[in-house]
C-alpha atoms as a PDB file:
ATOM      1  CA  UNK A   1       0.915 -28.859   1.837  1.00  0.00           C
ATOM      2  CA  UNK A   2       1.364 -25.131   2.635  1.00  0.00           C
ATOM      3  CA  UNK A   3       4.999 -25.242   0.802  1.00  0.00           C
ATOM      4  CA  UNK A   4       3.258 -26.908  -2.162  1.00  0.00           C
ATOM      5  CA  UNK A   5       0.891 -24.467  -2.029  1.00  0.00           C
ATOM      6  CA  UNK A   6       3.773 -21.625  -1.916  1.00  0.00           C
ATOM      7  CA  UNK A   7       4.933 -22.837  -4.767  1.00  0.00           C
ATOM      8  CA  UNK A   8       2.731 -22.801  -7.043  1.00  0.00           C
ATOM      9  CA  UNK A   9       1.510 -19.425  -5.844  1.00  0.00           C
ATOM     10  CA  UNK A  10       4.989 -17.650  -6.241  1.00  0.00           C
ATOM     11  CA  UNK A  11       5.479 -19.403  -9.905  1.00  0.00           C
ATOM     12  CA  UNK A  12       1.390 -17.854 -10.946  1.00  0.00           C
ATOM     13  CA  UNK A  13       2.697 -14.638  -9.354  1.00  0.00           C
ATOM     14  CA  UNK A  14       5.885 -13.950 -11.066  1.00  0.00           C
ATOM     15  CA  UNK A  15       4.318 -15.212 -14.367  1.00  0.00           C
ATOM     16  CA  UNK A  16       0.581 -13.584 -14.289  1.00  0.00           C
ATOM     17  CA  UNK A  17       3.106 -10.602 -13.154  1.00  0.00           C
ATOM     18  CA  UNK A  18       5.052 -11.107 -16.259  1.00  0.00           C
ATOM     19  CA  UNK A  19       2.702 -11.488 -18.843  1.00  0.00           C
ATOM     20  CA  UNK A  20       0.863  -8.587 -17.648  1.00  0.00           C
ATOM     21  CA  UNK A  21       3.630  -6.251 -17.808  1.00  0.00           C
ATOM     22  CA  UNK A  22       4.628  -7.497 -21.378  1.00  0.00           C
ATOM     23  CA  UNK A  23       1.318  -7.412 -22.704  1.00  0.00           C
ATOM     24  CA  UNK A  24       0.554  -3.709 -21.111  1.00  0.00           C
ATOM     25  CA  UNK A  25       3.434  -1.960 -23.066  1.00  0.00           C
ATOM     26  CA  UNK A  26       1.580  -1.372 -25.910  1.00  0.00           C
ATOM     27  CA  UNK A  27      -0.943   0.675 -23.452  1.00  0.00           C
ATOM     28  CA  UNK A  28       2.207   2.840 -22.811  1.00  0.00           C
ATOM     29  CA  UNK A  29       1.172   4.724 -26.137  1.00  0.00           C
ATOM     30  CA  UNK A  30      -2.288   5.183 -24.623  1.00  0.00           C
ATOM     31  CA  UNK A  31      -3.683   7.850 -22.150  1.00  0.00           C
ATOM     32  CA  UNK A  32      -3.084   7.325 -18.256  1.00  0.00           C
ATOM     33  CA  UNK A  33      -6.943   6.405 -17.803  1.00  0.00           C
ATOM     34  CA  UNK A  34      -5.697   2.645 -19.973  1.00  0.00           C
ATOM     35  CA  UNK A  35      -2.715   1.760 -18.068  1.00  0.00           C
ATOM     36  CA  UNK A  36      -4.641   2.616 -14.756  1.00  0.00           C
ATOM     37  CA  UNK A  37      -7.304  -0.025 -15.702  1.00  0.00           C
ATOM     38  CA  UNK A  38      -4.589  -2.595 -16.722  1.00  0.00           C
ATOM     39  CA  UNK A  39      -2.549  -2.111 -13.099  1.00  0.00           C
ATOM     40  CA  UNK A  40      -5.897  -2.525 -11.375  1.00  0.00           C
ATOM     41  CA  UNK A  41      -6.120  -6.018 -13.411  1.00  0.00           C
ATOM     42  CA  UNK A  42      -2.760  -6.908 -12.569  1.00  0.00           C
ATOM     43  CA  UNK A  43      -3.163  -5.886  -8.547  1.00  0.00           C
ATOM     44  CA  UNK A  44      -6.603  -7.507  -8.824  1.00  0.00           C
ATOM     45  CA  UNK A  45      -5.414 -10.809 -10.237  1.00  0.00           C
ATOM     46  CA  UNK A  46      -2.711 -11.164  -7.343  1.00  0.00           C
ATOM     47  CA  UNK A  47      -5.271 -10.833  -4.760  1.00  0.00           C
ATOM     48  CA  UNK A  48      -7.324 -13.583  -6.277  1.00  0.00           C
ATOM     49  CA  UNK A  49      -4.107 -15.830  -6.750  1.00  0.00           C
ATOM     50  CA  UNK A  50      -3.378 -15.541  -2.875  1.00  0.00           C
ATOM     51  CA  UNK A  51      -7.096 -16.211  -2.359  1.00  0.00           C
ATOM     52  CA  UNK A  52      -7.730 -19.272  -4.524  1.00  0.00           C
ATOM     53  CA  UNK A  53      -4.291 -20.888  -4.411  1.00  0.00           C
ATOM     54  CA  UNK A  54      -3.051 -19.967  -0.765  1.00  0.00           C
ATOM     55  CA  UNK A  55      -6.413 -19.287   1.120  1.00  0.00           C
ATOM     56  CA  UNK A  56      -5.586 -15.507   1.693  1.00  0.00           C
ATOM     57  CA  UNK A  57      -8.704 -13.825   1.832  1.00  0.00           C
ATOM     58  CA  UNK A  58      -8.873 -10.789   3.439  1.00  0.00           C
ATOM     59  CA  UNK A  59     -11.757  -8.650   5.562  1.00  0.00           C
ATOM     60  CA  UNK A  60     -11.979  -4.850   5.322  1.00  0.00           C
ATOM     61  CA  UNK A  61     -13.256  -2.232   8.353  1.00  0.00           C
ATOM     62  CA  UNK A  62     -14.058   0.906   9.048  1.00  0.00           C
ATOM     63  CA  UNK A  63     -14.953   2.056   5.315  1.00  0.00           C
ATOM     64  CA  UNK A  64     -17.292   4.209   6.475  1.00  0.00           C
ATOM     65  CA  UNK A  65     -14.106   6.316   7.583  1.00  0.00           C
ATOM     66  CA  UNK A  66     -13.002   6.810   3.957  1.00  0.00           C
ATOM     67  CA  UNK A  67     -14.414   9.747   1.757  1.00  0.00           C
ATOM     68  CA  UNK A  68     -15.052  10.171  -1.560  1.00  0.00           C
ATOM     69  CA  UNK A  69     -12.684  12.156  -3.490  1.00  0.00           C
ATOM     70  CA  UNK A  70      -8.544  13.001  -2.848  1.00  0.00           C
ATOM     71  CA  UNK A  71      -7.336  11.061   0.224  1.00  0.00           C
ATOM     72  CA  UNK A  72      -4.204  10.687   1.611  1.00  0.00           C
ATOM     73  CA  UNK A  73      -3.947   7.316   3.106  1.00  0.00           C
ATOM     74  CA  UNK A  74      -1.265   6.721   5.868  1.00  0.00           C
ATOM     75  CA  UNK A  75      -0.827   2.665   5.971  1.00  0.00           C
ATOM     76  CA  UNK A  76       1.138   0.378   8.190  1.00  0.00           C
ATOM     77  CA  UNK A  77       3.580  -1.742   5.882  1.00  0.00           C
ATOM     78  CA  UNK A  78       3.907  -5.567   6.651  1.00  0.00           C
ATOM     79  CA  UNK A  79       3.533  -7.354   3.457  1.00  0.00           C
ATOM     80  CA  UNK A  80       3.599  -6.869  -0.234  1.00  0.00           C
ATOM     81  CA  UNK A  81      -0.120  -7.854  -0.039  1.00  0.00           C
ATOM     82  CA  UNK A  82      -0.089  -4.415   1.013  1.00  0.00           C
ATOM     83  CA  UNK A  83       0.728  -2.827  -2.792  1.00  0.00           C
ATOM     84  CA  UNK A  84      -1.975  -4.675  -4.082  1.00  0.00           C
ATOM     85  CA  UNK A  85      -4.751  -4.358  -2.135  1.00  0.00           C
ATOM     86  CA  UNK A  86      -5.571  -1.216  -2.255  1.00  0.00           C
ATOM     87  CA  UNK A  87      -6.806  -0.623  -5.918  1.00  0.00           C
ATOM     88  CA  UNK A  88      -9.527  -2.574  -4.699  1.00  0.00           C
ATOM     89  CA  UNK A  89     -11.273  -0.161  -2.568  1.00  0.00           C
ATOM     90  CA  UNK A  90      -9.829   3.276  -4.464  1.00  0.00           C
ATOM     91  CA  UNK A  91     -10.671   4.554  -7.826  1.00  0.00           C
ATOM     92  CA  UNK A  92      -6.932   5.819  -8.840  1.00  0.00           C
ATOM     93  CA  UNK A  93      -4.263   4.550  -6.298  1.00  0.00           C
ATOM     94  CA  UNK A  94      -1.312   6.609  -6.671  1.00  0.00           C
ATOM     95  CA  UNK A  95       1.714   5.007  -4.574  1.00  0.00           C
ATOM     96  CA  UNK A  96       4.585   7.054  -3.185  1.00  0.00           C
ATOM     97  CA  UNK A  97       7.314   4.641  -3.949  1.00  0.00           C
ATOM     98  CA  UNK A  98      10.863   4.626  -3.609  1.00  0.00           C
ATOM     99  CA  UNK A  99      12.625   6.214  -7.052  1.00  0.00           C
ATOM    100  CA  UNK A 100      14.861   2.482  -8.186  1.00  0.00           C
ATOM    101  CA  UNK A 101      11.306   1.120  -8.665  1.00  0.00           C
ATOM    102  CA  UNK A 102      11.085   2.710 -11.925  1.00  0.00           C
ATOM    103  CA  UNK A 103      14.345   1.057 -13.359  1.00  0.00           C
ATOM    104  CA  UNK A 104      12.291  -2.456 -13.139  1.00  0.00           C
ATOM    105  CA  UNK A 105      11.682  -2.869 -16.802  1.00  0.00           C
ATOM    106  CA  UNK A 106       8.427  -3.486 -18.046  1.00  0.00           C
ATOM    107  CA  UNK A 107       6.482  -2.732 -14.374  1.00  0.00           C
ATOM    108  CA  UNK A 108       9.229   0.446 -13.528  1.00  0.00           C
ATOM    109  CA  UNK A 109       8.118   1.855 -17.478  1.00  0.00           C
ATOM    110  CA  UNK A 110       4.187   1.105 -16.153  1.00  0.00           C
ATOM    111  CA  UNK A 111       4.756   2.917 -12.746  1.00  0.00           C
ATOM    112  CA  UNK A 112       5.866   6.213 -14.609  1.00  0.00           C
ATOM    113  CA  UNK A 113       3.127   6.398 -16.986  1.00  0.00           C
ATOM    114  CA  UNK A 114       0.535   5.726 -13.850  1.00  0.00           C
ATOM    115  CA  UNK A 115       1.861   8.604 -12.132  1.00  0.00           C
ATOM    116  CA  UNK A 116       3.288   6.856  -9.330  1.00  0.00           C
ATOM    117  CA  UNK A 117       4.941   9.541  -6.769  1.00  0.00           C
ATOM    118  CA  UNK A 118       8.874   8.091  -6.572  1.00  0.00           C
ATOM    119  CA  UNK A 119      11.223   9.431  -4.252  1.00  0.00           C
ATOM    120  CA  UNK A 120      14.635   9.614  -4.166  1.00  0.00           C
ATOM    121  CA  UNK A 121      15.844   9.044  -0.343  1.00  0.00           C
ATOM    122  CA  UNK A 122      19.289  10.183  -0.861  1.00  0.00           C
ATOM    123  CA  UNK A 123      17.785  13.730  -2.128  1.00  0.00           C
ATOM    124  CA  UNK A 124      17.088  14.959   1.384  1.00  0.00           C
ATOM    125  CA  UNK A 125      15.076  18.475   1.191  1.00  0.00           C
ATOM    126  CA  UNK A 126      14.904  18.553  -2.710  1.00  0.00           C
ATOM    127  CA  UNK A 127      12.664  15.316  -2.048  1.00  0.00           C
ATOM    128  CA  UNK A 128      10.514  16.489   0.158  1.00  0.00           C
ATOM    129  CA  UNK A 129      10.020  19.316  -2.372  1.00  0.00           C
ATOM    130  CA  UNK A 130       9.129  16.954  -4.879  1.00  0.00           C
ATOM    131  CA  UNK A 131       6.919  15.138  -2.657  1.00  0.00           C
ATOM    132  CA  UNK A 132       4.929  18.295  -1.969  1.00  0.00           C
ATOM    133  CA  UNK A 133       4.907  19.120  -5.450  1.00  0.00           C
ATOM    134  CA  UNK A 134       3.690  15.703  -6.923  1.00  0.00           C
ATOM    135  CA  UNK A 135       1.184  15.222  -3.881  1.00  0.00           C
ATOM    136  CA  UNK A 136      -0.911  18.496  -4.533  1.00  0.00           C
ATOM    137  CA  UNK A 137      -1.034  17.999  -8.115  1.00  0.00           C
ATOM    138  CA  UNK A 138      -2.389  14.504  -7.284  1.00  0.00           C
ATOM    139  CA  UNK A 139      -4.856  15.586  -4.783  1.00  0.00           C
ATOM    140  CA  UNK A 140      -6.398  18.301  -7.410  1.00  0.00           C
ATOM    141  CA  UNK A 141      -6.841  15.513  -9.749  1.00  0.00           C
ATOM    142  CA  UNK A 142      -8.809  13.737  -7.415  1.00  0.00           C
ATOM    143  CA  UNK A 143      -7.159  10.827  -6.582  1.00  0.00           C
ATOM    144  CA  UNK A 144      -5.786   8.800  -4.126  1.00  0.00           C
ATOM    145  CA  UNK A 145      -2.611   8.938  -2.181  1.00  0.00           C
ATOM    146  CA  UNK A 146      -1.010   5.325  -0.479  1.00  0.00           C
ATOM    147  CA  UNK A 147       1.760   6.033   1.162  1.00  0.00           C
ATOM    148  CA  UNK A 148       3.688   4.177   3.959  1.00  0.00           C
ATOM    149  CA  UNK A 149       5.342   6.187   7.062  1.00  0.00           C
ATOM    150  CA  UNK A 150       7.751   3.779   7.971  1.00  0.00           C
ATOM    151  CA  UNK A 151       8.737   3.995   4.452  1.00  0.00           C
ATOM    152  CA  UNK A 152       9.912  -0.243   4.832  1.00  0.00           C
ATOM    153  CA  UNK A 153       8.019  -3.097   5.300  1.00  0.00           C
ATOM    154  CA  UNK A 154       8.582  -4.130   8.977  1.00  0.00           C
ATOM    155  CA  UNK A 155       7.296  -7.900  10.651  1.00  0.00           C
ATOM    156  CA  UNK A 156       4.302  -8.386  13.194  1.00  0.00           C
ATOM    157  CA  UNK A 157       5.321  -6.955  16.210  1.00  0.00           C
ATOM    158  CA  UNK A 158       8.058  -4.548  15.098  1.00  0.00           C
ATOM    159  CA  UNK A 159       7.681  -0.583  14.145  1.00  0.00           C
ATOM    160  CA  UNK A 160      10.034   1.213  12.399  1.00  0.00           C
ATOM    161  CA  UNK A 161      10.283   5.344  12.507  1.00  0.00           C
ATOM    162  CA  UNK A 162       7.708   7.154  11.024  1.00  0.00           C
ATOM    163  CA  UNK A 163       9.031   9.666   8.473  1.00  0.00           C
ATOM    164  CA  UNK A 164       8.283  13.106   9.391  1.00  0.00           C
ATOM    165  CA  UNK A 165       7.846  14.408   5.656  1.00  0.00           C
ATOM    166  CA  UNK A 166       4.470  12.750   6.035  1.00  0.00           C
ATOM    167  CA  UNK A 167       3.228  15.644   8.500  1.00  0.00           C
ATOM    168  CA  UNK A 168       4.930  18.270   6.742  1.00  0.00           C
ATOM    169  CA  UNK A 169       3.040  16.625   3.806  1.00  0.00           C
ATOM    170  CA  UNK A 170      -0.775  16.702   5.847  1.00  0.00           C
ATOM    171  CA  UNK A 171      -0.115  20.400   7.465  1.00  0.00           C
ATOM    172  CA  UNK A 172       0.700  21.544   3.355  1.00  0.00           C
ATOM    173  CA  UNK A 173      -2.184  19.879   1.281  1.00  0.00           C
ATOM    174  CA  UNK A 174      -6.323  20.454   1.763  1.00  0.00           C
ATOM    175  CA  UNK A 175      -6.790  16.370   1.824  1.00  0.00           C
ATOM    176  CA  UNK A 176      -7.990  14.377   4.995  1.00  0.00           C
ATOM    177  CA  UNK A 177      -5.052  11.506   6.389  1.00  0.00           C
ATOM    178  CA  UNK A 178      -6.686   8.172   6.827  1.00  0.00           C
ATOM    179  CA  UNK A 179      -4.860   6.288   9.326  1.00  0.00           C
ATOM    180  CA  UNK A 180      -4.404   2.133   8.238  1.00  0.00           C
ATOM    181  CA  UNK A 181      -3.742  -0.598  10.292  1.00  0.00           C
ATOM    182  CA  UNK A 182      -3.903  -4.015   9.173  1.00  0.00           C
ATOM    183  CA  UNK A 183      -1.888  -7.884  10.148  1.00  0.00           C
ATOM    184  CA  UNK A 184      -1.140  -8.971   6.385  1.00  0.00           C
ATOM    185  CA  UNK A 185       2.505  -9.883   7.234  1.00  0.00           C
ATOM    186  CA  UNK A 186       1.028 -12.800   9.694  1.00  0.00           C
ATOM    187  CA  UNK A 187      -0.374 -14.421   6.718  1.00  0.00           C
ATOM    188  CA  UNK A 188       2.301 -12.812   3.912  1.00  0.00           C
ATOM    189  CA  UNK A 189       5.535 -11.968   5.315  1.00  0.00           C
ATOM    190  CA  UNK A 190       8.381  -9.900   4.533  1.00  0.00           C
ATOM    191  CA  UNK A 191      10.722 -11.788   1.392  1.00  0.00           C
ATOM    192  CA  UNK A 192       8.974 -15.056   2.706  1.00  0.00           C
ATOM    193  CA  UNK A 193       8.449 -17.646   0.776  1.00  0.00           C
ATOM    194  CA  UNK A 194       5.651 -19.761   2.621  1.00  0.00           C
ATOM    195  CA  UNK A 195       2.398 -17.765   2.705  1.00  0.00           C
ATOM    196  CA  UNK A 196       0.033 -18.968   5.222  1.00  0.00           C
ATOM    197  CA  UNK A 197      -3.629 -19.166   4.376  1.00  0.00           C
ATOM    198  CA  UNK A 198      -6.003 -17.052   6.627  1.00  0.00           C
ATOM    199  CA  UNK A 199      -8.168 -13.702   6.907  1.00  0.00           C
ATOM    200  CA  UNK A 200      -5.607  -9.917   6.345  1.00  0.00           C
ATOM    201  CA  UNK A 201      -7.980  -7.679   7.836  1.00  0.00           C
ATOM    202  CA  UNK A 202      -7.622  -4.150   7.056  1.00  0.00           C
ATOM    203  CA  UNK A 203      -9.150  -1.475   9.127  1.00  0.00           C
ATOM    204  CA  UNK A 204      -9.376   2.094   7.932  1.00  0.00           C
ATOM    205  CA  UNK A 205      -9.210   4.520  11.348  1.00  0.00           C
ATOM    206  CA  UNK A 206     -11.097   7.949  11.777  1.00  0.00           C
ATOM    207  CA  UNK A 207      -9.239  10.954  10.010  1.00  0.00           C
ATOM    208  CA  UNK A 208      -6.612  12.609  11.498  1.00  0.00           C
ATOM    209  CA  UNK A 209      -6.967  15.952  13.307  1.00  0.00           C
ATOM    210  CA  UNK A 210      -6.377  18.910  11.204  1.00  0.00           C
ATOM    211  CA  UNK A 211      -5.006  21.618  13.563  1.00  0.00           C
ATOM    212  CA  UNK A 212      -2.019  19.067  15.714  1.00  0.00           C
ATOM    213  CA  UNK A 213       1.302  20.338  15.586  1.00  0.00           C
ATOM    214  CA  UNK A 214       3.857  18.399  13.298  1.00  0.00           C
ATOM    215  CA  UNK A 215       5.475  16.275  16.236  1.00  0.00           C
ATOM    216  CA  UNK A 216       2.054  15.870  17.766  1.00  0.00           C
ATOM    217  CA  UNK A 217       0.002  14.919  13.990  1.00  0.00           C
ATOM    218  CA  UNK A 218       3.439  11.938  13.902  1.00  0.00           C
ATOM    219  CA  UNK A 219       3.318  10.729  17.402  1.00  0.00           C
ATOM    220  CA  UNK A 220      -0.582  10.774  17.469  1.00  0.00           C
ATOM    221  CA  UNK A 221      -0.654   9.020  13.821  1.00  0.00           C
ATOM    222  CA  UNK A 222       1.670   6.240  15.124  1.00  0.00           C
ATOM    223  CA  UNK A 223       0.116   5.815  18.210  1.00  0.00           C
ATOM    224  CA  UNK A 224      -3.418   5.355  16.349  1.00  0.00           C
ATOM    225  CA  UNK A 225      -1.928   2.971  13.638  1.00  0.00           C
ATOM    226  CA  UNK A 226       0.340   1.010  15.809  1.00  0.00           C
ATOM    227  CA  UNK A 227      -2.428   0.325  18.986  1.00  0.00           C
ATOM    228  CA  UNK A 228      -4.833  -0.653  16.416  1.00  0.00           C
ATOM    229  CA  UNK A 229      -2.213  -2.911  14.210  1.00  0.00           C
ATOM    230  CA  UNK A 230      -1.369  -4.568  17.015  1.00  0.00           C
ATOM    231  CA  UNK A 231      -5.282  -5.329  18.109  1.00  0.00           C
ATOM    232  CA  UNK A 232      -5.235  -7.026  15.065  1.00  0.00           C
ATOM    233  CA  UNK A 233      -2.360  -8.924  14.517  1.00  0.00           C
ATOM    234  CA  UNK A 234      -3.723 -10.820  18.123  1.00  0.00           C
ATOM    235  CA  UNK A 235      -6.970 -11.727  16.715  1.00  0.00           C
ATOM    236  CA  UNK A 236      -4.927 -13.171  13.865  1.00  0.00           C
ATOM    237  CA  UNK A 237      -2.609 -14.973  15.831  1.00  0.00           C
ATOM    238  CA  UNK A 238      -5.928 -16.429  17.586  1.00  0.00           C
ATOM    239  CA  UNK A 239      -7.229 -17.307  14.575  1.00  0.00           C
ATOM    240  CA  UNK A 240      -4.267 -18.959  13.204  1.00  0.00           C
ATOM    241  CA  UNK A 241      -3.924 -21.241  16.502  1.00  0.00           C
ATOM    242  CA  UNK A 242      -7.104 -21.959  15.687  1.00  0.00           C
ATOM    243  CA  UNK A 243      -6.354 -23.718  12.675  1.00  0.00           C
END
């Protein structure tokens, strides 16, 4: 049943995915403001697809830890639940991406007009530069910054390196870092094509300190994310024994 399930999910995904992207372009004439309402359609209807077809539904903590305003949210990466999700709690979403995104037609040509931040990795300094650049004029626009310090999706369980451009990115902007732990890739894993119906919980953590040195802000960040990430992939793996 649950491959059935999959595969009816992954054909309503790719094709809610592309009629959405075909029948935004003529929004690419439009102001930003347009195509940020369409993306939050398109995220939006992926979430309910993985809720009504597959059972995903998904729980969501510690809002009271998230302010108003420009944000910079620092978010474990498991699943590409994960991408979606978020326009559902933030008025303007702004992902820091890698840079070959934007060649996707059709969603790449969407990206660029929402003002995604894309990176080139191979760019060394003159990315973090760019970064810098693209996250303060962001921030002063009020909205929100996603953006993943392991900079790959990794499984349940694992932890990658946490990319140190992130603290040079806290210690140069006036925006709070909102630590994000959640156990998506239980339920939606990495390139996997059975989805397994259950609760992602998401838990936004306490802000960050403002005055830790770089190596300190990255370890402490990691630590934070990590112990609570892993505090929730066990109550998932409870639940899912469960049945």
């Amino acid at each position: 049943m649950t491959a059935i399930r999959s595969a009816i999910f992954n054909v309503a995904y790719f094709t809610w995915t592309l009629l959405v992207s075909v029948g935004l372009v003529p929004i690419l004439a439009l102001p930003r403001p347009c195509m940020v309402m369409g993306k939050r359609i398109w995220t939006g209807g992926i979430v309910f697809l993985g809720r009504w077809v597959m059972g995903i539904r998904h729980e969501v903590r510690g809002l009271e830890n998230l302010p108003e305003g420009p944000v910079i949210l620092a978010v474990k990466h498991q699943s590409a639940w994960d991408t979606f999700f978020f326009d559902s709690v933030l008025p303007d979403a702004v992902y820091v991406l890698k840079k070959e995104l934007l060649d996707i037609p059709f969603v790449g040509w969407h990206m660029r007009k929402t003002e995604m931040i894309a990176l080139d990795r191979s760019a060394g300094v003159k990315s973090m530069h760019l970064l810098m650049q693209k996250a303060r004029a962001t921030l002063a626009a009020g909205r929100q910054i996603v953006i993943f310090p392991e900079g790959t999706r990794t499984a349940p369980g694992a932890s990658a390196r946490y990319m140190p451009g992130l603290a040079m990115l806290a210690a140069g902007v006036d925006a709070p870092v909102i630590p994000v732990a959640l156990n998506s890739g239980l339920y939606w894993g990495r390139n996997a094509f059975l989805k397994r119906p259950g609760t992602i919980v998401v838990e936004f953590l306490p802000a960050m300190p403002k005055s830790l040195d770089r190596r300190v802000f990255l370890n402490e960040l990691q630590s934070r994310i990590e112990m609570a990430t892993r505090a929730l992939e066990a109550e998932g793996r409870k639940s899912l024994a469960r049945g």
